[in-house]
N, C-alpha and C. Protein backbone atom coordinates (compact mmCIF):
# COMPACT_ATOMS: atom_id res chain seq x y z
N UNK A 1 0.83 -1.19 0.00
CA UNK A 1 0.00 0.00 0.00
C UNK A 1 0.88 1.25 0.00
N UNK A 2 0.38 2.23 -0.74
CA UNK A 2 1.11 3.27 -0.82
C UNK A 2 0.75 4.71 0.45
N UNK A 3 1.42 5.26 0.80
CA UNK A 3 2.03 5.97 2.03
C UNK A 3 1.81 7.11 1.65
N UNK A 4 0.50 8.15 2.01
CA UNK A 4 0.65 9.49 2.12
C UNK A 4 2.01 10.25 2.15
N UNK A 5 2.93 9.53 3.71
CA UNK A 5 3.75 9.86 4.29
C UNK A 5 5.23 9.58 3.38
N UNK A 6 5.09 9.25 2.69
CA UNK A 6 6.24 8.91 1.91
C UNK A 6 5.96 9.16 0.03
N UNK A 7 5.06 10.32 -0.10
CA UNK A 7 5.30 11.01 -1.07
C UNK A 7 6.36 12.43 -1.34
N UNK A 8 6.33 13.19 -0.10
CA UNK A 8 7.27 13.70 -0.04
C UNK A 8 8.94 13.70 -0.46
N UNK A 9 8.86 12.05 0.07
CA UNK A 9 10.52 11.58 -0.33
C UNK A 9 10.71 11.06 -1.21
N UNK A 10 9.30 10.73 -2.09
CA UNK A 10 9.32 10.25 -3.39
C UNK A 10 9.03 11.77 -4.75
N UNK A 11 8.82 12.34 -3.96
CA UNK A 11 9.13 13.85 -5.03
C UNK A 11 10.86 13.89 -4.70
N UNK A 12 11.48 14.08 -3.33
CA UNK A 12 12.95 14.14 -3.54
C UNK A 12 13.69 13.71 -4.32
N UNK A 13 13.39 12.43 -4.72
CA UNK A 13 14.00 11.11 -5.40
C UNK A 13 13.64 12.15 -7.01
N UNK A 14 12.68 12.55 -7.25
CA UNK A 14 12.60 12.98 -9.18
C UNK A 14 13.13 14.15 -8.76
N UNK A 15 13.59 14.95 -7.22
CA UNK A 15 14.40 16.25 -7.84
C UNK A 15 15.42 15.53 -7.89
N UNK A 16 16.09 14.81 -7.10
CA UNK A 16 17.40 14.32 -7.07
C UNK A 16 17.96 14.03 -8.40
N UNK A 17 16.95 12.41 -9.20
CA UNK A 17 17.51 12.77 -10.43
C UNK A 17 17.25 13.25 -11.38
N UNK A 18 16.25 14.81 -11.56
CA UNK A 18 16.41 15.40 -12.33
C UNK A 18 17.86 16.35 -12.14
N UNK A 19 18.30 16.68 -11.17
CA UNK A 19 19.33 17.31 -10.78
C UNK A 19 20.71 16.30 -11.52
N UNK A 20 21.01 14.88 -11.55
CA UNK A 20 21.62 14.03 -11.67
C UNK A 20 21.68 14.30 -12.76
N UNK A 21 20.55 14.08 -14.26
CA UNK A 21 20.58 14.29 -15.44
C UNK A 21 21.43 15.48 -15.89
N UNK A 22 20.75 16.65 -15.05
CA UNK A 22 20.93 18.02 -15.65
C UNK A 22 22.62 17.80 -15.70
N UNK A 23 23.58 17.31 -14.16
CA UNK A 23 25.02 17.52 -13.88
C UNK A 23 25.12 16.53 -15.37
N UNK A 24 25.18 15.36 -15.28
CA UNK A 24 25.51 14.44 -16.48
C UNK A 24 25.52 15.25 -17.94
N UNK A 25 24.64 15.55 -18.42
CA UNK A 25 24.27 16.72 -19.42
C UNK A 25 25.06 18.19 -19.71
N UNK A 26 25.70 18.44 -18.46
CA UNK A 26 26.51 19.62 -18.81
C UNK A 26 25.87 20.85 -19.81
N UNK A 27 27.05 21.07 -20.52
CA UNK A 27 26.68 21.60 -21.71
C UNK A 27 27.09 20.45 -23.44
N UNK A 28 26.88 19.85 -22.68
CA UNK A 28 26.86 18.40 -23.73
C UNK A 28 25.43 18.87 -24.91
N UNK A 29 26.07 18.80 -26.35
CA UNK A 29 25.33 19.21 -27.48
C UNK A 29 24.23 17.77 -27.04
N UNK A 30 23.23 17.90 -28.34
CA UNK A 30 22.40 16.53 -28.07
C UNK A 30 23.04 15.93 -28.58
N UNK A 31 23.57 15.63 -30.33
CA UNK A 31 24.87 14.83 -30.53
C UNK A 31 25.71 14.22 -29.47
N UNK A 32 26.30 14.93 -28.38
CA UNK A 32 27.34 14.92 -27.44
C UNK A 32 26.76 13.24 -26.41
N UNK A 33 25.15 13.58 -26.21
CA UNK A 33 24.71 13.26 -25.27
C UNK A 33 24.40 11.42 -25.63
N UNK A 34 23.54 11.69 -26.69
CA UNK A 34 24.10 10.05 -27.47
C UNK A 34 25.24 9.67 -27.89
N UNK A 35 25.73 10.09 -28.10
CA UNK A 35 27.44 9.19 -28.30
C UNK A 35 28.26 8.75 -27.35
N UNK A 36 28.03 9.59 -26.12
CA UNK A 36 28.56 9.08 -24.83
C UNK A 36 27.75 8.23 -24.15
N UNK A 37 28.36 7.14 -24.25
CA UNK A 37 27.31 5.96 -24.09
C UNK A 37 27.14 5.99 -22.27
N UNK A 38 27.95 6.14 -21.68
CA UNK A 38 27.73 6.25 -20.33
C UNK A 38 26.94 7.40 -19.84
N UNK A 39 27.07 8.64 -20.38
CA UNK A 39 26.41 9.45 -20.06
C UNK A 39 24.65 8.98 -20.35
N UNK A 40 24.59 9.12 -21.50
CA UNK A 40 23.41 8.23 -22.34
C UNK A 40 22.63 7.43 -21.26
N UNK A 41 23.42 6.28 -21.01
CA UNK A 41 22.47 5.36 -19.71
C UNK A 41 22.20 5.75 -18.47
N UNK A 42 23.28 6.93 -18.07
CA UNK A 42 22.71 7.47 -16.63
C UNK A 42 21.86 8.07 -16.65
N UNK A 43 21.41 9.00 -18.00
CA UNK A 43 20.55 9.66 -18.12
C UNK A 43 18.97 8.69 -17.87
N UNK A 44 19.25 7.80 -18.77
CA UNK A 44 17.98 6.54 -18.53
C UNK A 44 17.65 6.29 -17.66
N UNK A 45 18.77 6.09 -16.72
CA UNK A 45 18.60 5.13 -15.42
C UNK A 45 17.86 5.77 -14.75
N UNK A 46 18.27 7.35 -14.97
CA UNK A 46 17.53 8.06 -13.87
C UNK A 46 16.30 8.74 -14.53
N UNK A 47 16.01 8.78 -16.09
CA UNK A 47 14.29 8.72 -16.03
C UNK A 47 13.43 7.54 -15.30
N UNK A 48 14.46 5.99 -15.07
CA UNK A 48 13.67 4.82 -14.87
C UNK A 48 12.89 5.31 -13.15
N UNK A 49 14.19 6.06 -12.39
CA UNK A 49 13.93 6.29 -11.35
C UNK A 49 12.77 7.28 -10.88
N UNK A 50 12.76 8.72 -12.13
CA UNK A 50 11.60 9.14 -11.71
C UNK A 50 10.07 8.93 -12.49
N UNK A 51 10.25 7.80 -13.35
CA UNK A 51 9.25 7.09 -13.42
C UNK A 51 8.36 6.23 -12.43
N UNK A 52 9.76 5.58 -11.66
CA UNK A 52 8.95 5.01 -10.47
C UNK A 52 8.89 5.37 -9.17
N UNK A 53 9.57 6.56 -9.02
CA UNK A 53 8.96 7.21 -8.04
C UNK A 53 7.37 7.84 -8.34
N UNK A 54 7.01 8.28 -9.31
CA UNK A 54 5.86 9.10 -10.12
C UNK A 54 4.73 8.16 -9.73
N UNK A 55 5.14 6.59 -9.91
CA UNK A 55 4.12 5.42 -9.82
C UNK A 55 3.74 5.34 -8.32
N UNK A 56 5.10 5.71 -7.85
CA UNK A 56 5.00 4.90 -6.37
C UNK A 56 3.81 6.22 -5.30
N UNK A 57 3.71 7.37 -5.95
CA UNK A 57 2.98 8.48 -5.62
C UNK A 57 1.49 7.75 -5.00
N UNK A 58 1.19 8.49 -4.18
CA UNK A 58 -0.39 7.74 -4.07
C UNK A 58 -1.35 8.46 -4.62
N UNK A 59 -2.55 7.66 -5.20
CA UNK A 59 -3.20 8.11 -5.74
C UNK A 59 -3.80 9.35 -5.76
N UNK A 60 -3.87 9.63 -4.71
CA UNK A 60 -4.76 10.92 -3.99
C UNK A 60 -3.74 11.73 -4.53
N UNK A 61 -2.62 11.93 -4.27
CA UNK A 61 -1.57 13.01 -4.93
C UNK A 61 -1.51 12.86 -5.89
N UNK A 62 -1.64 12.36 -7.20
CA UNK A 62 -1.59 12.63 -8.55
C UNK A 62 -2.58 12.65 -8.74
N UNK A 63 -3.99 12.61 -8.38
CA UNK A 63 -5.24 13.18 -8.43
C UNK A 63 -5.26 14.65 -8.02
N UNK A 64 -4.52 15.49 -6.99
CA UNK A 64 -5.12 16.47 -6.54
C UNK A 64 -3.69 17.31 -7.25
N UNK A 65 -2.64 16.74 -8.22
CA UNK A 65 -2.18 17.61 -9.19
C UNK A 65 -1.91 17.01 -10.72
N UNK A 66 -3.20 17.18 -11.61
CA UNK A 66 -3.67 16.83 -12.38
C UNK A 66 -2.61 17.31 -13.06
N UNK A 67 -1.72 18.50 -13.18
CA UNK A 67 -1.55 19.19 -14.54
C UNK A 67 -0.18 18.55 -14.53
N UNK A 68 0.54 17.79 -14.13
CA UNK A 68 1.36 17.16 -14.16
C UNK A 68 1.40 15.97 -14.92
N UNK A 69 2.12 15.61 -16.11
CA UNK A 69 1.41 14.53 -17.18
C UNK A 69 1.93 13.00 -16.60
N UNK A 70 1.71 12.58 -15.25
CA UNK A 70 2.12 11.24 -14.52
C UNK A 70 2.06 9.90 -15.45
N UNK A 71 0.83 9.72 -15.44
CA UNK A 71 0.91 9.03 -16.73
C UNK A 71 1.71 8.43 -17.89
N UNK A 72 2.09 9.79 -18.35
CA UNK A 72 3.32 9.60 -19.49
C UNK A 72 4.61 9.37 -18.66
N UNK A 73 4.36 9.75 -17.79
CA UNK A 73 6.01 9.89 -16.86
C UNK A 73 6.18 8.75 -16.72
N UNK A 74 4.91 7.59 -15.99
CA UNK A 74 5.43 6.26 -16.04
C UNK A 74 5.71 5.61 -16.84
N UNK A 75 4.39 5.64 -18.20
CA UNK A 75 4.97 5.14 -18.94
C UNK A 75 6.05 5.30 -19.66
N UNK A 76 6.71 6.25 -19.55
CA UNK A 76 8.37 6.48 -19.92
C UNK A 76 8.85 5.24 -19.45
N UNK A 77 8.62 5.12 -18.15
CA UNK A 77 9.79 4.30 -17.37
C UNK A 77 9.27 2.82 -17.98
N UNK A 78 8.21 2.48 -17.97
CA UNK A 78 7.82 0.97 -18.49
C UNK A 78 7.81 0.87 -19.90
N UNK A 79 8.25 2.05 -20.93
CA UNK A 79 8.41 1.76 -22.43
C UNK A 79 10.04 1.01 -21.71
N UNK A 80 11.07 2.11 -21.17
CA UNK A 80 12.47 1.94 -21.17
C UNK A 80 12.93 0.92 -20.45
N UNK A 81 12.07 0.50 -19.20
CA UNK A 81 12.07 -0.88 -18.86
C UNK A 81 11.76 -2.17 -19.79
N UNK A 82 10.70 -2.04 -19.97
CA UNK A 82 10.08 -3.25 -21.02
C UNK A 82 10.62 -3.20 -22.71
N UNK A 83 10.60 -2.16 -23.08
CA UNK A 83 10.84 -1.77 -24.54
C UNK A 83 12.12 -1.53 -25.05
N UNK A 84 13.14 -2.05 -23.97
CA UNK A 84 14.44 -1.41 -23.77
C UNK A 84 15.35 -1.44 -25.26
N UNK A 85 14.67 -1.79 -26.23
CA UNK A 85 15.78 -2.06 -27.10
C UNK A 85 15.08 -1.49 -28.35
N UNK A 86 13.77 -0.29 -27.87
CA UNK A 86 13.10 0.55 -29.00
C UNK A 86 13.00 1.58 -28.50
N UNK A 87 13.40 1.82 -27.52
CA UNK A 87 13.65 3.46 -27.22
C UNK A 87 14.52 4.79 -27.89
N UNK A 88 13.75 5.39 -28.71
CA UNK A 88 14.77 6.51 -29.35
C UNK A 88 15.49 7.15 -28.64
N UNK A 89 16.62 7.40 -28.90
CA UNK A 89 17.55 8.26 -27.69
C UNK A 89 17.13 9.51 -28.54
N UNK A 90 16.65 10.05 -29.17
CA UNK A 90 16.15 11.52 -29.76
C UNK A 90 14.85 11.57 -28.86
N UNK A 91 14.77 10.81 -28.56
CA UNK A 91 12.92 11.34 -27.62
C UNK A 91 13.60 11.67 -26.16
N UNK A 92 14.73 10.64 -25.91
CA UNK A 92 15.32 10.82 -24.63
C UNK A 92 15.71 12.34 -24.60
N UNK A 93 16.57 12.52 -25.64
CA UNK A 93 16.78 14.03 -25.35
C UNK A 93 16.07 15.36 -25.38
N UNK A 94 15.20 14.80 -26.45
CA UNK A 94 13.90 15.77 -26.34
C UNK A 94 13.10 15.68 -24.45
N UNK A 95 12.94 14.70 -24.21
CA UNK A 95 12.75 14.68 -22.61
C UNK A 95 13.57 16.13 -21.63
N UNK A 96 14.55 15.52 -22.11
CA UNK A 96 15.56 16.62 -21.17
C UNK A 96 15.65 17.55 -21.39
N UNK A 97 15.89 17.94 -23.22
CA UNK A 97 15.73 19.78 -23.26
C UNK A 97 14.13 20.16 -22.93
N UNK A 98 13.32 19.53 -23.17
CA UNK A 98 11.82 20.10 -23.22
C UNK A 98 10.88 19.90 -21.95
N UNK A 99 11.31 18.84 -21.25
CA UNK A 99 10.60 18.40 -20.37
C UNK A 99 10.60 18.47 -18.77
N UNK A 100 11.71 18.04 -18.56
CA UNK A 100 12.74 18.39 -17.42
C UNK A 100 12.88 19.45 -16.38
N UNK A 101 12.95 20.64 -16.87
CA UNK A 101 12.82 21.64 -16.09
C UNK A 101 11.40 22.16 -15.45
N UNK A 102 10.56 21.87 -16.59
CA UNK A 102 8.59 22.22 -16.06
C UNK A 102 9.03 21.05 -14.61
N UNK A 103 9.34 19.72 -15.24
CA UNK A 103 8.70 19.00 -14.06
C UNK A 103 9.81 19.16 -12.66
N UNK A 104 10.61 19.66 -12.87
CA UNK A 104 11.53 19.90 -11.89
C UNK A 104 10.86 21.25 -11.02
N UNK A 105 10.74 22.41 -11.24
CA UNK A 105 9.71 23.10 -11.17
C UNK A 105 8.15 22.83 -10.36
N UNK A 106 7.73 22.01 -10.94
CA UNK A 106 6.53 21.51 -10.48
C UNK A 106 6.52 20.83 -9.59
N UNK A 107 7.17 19.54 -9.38
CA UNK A 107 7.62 18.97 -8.42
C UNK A 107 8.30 19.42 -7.00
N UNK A 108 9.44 21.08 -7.26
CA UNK A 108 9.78 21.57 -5.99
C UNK A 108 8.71 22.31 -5.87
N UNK A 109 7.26 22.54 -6.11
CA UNK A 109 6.15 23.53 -5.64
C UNK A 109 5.57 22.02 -5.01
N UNK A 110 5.47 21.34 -5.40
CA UNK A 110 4.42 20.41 -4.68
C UNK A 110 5.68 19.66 -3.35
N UNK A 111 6.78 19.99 -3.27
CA UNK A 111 7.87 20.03 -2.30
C UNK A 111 7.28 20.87 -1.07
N UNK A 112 7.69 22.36 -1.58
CA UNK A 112 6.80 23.27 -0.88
C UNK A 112 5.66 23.75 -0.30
N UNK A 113 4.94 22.68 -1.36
CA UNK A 113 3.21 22.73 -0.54
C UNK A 113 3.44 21.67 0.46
N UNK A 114 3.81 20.46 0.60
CA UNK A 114 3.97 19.71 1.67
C UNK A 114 4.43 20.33 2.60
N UNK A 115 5.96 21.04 2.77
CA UNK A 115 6.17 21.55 3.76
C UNK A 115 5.70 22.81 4.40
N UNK A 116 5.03 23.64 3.66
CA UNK A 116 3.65 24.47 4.54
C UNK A 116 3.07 23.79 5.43
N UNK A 117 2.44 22.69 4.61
CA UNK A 117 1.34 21.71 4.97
C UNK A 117 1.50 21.27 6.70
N UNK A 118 2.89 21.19 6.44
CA UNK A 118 3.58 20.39 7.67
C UNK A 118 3.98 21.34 8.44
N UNK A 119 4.18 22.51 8.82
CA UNK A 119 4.61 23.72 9.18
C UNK A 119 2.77 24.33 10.28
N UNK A 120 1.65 23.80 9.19
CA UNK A 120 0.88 24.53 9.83
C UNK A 120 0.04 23.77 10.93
């Protein structure tokens, strides 16, 4: 069963590795970013991670912030889990320049609304 109490630390976990991506990424061209094959998979590893943190959310919290596209977020992680050997690394990077920062963003406000929450 999933834990009110442990959504909080499951938003930490998608700032953490959105933060992880961003360091990996540098100023690495997108070219840059597929060819370095190590860079490349950390980047993965850590969409896999905030895919399943996104899942592990309880319901009630991705209900009461709709505008957040969860959904797609997981299924990111279960195309790249399951599909692992049809994943475009051009969508991957499109993820990161386009995507990344909204949800990084979004995620430290719903950071912040918890800790009001908890404050009052």
């Amino acid at each position: 069963m999933r834990e009110p109490a442990k959504d909080k630390g499951r938003l930490e976990h998608i700032i953490e590795s959105i933060n992880n991506i961003f360091e990996f990424v540098g100023n690495k061209t997108s070219a840059q970013i597929i060819e370095d094959k190590m860079c490349y998979y950390a980047i993965v590893y850590h969409l896999v991670i905030i895919g399943e943190a996104a899942n592990m959310l309880t319901a009630d919290f991705r209900e009461a912030h709709p505008l957040t596209p969860w959904r797609e977020i997981i299924a990111m992680r279960n195309f790249i889990v399951h599909g692992y050997n049809m994943v475009d690394k051009n969508e991957v990077v499109s993820v990161i320049e386009n995507d990344l920062v909204i949800l990084k963003n979004d995620i430290q406000s719903y950071i912040d609304e918890i800790n009001t929450e908890n404050n009052n």
